[in-house]
Protein backbone atom coordinates (compact mmCIF):
# COMPACT_ATOMS: atom_id res chain seq x y z
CA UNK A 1 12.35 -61.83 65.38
CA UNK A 2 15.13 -59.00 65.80
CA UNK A 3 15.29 -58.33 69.50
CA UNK A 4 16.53 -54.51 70.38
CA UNK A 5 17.50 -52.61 73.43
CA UNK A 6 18.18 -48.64 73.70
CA UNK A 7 20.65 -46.53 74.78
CA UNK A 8 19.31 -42.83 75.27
CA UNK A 9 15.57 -42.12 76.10
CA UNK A 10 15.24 -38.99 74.66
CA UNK A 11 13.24 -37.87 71.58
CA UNK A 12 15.35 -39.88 68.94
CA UNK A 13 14.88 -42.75 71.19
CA UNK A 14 11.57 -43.23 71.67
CA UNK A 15 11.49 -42.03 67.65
CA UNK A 16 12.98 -45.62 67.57
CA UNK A 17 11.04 -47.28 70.15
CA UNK A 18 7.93 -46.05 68.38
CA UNK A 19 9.40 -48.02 65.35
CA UNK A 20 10.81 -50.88 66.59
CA UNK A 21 7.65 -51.75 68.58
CA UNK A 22 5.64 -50.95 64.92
CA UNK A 23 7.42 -53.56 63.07
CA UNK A 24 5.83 -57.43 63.17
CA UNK A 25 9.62 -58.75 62.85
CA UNK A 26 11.05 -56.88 65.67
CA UNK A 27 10.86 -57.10 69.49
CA UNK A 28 11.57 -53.90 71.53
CA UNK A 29 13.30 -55.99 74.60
CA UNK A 30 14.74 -52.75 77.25
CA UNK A 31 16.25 -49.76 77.26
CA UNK A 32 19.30 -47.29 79.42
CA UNK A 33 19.39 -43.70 80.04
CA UNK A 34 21.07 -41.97 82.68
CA UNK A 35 18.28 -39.41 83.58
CA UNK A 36 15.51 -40.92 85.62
CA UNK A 37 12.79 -38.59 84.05
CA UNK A 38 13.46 -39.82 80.60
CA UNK A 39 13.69 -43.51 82.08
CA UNK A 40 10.03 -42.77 83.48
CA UNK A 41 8.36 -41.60 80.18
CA UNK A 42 9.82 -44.73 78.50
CA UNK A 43 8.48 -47.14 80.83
CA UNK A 44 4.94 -45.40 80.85
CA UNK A 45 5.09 -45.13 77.17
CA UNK A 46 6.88 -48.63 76.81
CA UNK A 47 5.56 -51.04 79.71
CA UNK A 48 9.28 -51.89 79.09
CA UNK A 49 12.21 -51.64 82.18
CA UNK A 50 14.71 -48.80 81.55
CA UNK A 51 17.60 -49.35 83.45
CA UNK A 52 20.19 -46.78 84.76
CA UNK A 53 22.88 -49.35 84.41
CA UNK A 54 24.60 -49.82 81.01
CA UNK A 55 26.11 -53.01 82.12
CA UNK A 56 22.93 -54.08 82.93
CA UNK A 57 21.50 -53.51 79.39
CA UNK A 58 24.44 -55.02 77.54
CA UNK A 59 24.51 -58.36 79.80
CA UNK A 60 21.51 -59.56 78.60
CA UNK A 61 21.31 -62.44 76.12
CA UNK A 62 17.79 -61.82 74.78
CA UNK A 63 19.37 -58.46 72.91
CA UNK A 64 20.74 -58.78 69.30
CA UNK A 65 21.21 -55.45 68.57
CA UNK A 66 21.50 -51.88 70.43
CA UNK A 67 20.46 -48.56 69.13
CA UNK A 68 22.58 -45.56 70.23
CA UNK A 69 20.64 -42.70 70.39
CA UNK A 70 22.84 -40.41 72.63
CA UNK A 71 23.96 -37.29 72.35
CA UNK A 72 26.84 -36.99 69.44
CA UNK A 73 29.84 -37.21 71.67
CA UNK A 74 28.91 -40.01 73.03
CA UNK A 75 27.95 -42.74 70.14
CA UNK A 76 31.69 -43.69 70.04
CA UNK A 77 31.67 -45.08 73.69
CA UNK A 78 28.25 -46.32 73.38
CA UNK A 79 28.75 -48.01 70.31
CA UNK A 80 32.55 -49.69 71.44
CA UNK A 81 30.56 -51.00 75.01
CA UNK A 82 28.10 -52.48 72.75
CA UNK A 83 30.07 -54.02 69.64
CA UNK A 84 32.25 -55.69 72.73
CA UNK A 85 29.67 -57.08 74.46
CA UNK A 86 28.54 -58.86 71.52
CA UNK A 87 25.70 -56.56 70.01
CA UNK A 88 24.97 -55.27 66.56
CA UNK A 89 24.68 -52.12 66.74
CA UNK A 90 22.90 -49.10 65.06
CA UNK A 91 24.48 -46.00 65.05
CA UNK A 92 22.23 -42.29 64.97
CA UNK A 93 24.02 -39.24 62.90
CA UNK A 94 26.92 -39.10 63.14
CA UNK A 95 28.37 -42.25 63.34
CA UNK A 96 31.57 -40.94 65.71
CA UNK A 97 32.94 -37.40 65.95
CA UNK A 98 36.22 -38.34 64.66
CA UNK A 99 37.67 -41.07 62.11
CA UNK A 100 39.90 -42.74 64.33
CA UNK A 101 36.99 -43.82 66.60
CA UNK A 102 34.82 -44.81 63.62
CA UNK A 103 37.82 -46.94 62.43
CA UNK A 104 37.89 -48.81 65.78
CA UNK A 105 34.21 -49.53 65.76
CA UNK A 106 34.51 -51.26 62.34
CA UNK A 107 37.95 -53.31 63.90
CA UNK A 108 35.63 -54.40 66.51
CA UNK A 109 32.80 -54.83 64.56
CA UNK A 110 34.52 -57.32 62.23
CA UNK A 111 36.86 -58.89 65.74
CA UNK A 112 33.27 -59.79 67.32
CA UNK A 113 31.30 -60.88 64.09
CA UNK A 114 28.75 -58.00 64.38
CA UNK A 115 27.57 -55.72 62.30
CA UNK A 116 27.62 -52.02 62.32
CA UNK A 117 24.27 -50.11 60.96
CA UNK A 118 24.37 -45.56 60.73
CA UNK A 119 21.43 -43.50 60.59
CA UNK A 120 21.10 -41.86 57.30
CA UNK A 121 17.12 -41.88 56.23
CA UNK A 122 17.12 -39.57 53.58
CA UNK A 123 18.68 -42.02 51.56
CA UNK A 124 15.06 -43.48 51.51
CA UNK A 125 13.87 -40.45 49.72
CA UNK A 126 12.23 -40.74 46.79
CA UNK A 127 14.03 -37.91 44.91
CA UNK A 128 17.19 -39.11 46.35
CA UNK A 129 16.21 -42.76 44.97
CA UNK A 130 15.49 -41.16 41.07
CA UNK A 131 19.09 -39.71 41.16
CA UNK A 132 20.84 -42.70 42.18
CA UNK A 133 18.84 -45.01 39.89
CA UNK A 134 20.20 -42.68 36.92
CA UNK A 135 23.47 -42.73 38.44
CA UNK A 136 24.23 -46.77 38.66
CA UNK A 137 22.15 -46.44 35.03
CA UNK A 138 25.16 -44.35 33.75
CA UNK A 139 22.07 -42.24 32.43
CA UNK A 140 23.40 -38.69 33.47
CA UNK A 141 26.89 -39.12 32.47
CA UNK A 142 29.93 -37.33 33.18
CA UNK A 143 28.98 -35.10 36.47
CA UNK A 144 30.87 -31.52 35.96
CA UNK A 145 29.49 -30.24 39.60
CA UNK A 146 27.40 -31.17 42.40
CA UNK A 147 26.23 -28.09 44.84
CA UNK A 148 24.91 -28.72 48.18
CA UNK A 149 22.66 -26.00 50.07
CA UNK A 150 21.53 -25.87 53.49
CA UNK A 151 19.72 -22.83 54.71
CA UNK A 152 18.09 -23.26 58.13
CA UNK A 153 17.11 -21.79 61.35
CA UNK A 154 17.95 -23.38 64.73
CA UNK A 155 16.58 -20.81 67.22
CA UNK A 156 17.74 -19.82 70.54
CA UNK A 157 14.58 -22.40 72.52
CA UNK A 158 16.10 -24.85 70.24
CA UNK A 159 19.74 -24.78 72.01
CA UNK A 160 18.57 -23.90 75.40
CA UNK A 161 16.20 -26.95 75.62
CA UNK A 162 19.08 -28.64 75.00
CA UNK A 163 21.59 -29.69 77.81
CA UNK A 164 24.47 -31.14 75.14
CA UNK A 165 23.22 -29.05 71.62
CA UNK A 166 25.91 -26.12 70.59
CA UNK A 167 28.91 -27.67 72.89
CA UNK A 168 31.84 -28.28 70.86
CA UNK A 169 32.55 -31.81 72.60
CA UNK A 170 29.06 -33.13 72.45
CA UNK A 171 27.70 -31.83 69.69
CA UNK A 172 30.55 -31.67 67.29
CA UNK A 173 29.57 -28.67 65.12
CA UNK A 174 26.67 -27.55 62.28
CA UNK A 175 28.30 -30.28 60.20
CA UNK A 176 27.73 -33.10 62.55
CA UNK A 177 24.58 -32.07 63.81
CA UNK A 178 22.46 -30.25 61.43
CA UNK A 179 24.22 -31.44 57.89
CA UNK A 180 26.27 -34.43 58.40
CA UNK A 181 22.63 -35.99 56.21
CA UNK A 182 23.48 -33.70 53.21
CA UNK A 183 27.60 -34.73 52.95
CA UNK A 184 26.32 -38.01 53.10
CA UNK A 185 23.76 -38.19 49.93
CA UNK A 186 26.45 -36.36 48.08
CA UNK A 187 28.49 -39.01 49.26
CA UNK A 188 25.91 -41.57 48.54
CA UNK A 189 25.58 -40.46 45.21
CA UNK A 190 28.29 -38.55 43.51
CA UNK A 191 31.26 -40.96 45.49
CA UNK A 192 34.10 -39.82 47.58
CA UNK A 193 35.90 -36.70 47.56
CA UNK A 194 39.25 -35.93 47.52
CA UNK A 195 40.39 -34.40 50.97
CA UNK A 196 43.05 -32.23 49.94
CA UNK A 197 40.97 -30.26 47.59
CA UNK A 198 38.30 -29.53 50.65
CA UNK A 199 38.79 -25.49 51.55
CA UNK A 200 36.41 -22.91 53.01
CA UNK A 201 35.33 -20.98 55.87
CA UNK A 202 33.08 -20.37 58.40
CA UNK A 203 31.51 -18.01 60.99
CA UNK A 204 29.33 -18.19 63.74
CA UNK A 205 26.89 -15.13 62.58
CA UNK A 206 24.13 -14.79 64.79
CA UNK A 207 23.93 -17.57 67.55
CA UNK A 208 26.89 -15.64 69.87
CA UNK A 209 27.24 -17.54 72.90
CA UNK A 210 24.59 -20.25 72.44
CA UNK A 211 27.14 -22.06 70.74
CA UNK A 212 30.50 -22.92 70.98
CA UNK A 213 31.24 -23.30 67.17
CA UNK A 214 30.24 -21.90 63.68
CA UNK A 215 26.37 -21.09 62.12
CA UNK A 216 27.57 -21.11 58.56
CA UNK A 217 30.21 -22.25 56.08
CA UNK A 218 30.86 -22.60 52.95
CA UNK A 219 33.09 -24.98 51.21
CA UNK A 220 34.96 -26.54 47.37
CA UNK A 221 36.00 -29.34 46.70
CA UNK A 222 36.32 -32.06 44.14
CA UNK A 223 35.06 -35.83 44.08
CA UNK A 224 37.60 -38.49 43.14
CA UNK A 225 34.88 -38.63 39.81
CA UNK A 226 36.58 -35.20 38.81
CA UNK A 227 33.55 -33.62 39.16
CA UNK A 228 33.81 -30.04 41.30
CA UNK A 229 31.39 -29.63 44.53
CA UNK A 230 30.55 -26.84 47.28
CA UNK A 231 28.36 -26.92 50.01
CA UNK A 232 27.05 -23.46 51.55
CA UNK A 233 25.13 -24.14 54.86
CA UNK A 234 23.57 -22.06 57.82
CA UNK A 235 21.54 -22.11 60.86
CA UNK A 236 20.82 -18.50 60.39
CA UNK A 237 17.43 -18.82 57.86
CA UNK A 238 15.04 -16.33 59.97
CA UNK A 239 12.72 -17.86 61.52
CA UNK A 240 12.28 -21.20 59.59
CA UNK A 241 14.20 -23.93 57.56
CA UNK A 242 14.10 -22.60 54.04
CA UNK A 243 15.99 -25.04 52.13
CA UNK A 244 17.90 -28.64 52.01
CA UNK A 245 19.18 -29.15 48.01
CA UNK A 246 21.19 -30.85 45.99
CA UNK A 247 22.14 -29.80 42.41
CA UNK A 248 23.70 -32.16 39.58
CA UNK A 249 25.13 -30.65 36.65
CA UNK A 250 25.47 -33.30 34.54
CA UNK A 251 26.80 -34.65 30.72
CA UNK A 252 23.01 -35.39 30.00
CA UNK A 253 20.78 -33.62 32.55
CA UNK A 254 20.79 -31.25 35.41
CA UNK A 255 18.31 -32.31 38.61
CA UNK A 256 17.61 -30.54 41.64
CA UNK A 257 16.65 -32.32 44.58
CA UNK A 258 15.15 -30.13 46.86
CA UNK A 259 12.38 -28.68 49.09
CA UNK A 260 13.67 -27.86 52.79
CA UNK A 261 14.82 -31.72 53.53
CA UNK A 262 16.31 -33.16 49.72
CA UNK A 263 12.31 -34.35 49.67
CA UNK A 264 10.82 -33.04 46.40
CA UNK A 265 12.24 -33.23 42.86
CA UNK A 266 12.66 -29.17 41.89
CA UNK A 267 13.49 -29.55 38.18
CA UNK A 268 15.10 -31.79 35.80
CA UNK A 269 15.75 -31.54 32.03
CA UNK A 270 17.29 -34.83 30.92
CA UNK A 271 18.32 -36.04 27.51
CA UNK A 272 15.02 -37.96 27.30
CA UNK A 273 14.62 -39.24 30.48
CA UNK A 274 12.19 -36.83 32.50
CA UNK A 275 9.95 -38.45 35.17
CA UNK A 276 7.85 -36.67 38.02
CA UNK A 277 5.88 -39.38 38.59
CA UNK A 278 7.87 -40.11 41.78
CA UNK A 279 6.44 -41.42 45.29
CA UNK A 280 5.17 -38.75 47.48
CA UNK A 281 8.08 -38.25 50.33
CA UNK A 282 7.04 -38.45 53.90
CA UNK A 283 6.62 -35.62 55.68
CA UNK A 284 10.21 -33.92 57.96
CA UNK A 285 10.36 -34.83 61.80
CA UNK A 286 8.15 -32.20 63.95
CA UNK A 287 10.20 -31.58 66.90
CA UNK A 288 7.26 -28.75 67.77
CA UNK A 289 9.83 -25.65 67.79
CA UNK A 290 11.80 -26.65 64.53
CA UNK A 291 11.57 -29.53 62.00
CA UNK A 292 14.27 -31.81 60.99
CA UNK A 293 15.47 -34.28 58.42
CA UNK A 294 12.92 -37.01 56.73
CA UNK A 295 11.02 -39.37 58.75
CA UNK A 296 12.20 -42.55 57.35
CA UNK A 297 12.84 -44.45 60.52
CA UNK A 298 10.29 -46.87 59.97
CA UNK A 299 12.59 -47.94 56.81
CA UNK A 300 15.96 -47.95 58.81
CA UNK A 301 14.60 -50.09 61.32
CA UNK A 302 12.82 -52.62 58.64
CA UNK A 303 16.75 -52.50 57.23
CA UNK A 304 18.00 -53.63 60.09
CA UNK A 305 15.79 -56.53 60.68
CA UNK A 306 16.29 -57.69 56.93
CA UNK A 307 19.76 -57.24 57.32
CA UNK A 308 19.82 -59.13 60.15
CA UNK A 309 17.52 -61.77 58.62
CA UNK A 310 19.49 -62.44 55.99
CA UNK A 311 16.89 -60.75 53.59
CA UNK A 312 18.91 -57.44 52.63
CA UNK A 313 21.89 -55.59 52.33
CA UNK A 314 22.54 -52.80 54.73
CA UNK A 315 21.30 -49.04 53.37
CA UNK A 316 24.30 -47.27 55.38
CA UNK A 317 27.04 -49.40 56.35
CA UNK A 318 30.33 -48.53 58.80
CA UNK A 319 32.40 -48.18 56.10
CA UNK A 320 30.28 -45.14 54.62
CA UNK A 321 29.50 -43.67 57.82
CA UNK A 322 33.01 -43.60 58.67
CA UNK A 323 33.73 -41.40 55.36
CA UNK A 324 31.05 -39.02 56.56
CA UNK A 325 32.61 -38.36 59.35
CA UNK A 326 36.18 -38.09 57.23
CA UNK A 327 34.54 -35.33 54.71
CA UNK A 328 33.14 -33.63 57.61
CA UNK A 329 36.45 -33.68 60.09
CA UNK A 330 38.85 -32.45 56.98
CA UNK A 331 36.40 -29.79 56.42
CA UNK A 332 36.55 -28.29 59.94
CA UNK A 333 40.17 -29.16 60.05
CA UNK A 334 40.58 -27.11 56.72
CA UNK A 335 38.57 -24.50 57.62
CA UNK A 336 39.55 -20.46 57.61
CA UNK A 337 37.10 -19.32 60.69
CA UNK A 338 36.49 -15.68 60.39
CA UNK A 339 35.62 -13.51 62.92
């Protein structure tokens, strides 16, 4: 039995409490937040104690591992308090803000013998899945470009329900928050990219003052494969997510993953190898205003108790969050921002 505690109350972490407590292999143990309404609807939903001290959480010995589902800025703290106290830990989107604190995770990590687990359900997808099974295959070939396309629409109820979403130092940006899942299955499947080809802008087009950083972007680069890759992105769709893609152009195929969360398979036409007949993908998060990435947590948390059991290999490891974060840093680093 994998025994779990919580940091953060909120939606994403009662998303994981609903999990944790749904899986015959895992024990849902106690939970911190620092806002005594969301402490109240996890003990009535629970029957569990949520605590408002951290140190309270992290002292106990009948916790192996901590999820951190706070607001962006604060995973890096989180996740350090817990590594050193002698947790595993797993880590929502985005695993830090910046490399340097996702670099000092993984040194404490491997210091205290614990392991480090990021959020990144798409990967579960079963388009997502198709492509990478072709990929290790060697079935597509030499890939001449990968595009990435975002288009969706965070309204204005979205940010003011919100008390952290659309500030620059707890939030992070678009990138972080909205498409840090889309670098990541390029990532996942195409490999890494080479930083110093990363150039494009951005603009904050429509959101004014309900956020502190850009709407939309668009950006080049190449992977270290040689292939060439952009990713165009905004939160500007009217009124509703339109589309989440990714688009191989390949030696022997081109494959678009799409739909509005990388959830169906759009078209394919393969030297040979065409196959619909693919798993029907859950359906996106329903967050009642506006609808989010896949809702694969029951698979992340059955990853982490395999992991942990010694039955499985981790889906997202630090090493691969950490390079999420790296794409996504150089890119705002990199970035023209017009006005």
């Amino acid at each position: 039995m994998i025994r779990f505690g919580i940091i953060g109350c909120g939606y994403i972490g009662n998303r994981h409490a609903k999990h944790i407590t749904e899986n015959p292999e895992a024990q849902l143990v106690a939970a911190y937040d620092v806002k005594p309404e969301s402490r109240n609807v996890f003990q009535k939903n629970y029957h569990l104690p949520a605590t408002d001290s951290l140190e309270d959480l992290l002292k106990r010995d009948d916790i192996d591992v901590i999820s951190i589902c706070t607001p962006n800025g604060n995973h890096f703290p989180s996740a350090l308090a817990a590594l050193e106290a002698g947790k595993n830990v797993l880590i929502e989107k985005p695993m830090t803000l910046h490399k340097d604190d996702a670099e000092q995770l993984i040194y404490t990590g491997l210091k205290n013998n614990k392991q480090i687990f990021v959020v990144k359900q798409n990967r579960f997808n079963p388009p997502v899945q198709h492509v990478k099974s072709l990929m290790e295959d060697g079935r597509l070939g030499k890939i001449y470009f990968v595009v990435v396309n975002c288009y969706w629409n965070r309204n204005k109820e979205y940010y003011n329900k919100s008390d952290w979403k659309g500030k620059r130092l707890e939030d992070g940006g678009t990138l972080f928050t909205q498409f840090s899942h889309f670098v990541d299955i390029a990532y996942y499947l195409f490999g890494d990219v080479e930083l110093e080809t990363i150039g494009g802008v951005m603009k904050n087009v429509c959101h004014g003052d309900l956020i502190e950083f850009e709407d939309t972007g668009a950006f080049n680069f190449k992977f270290k494969s040689g292939a060439l890759g952009s990713l165009n992105y905004t939160t500007a769709s009217f009124k509703q997510n339109m589309e989440g893609s990714i688009t191989v152009f390949a030696e022997n195929a081109t494959i678009k993953i799409g739909g509005q969360y990388l959830n169906t398979l759009e078209y394919q036409k393969t030297n040979g190898f065409d196959n619909f007949d693919l798993p029907e993908s859950k359906p996106a998060n329903d967050y009642g205003f506006y609808q989010g990435s896949m809702s694969n947590h029951d698979k992340i948390i059955s990853n982490v108790v395999d992991a942990l059991s010694g039955k499985g290999k981790i889906m997202t490891n630090a090493v691969e969050g950490m390079k999420v974060v790296e794409i996504i840093e150089r890119m705002y680093n990199s970035a023209k921002v017009i006005s």
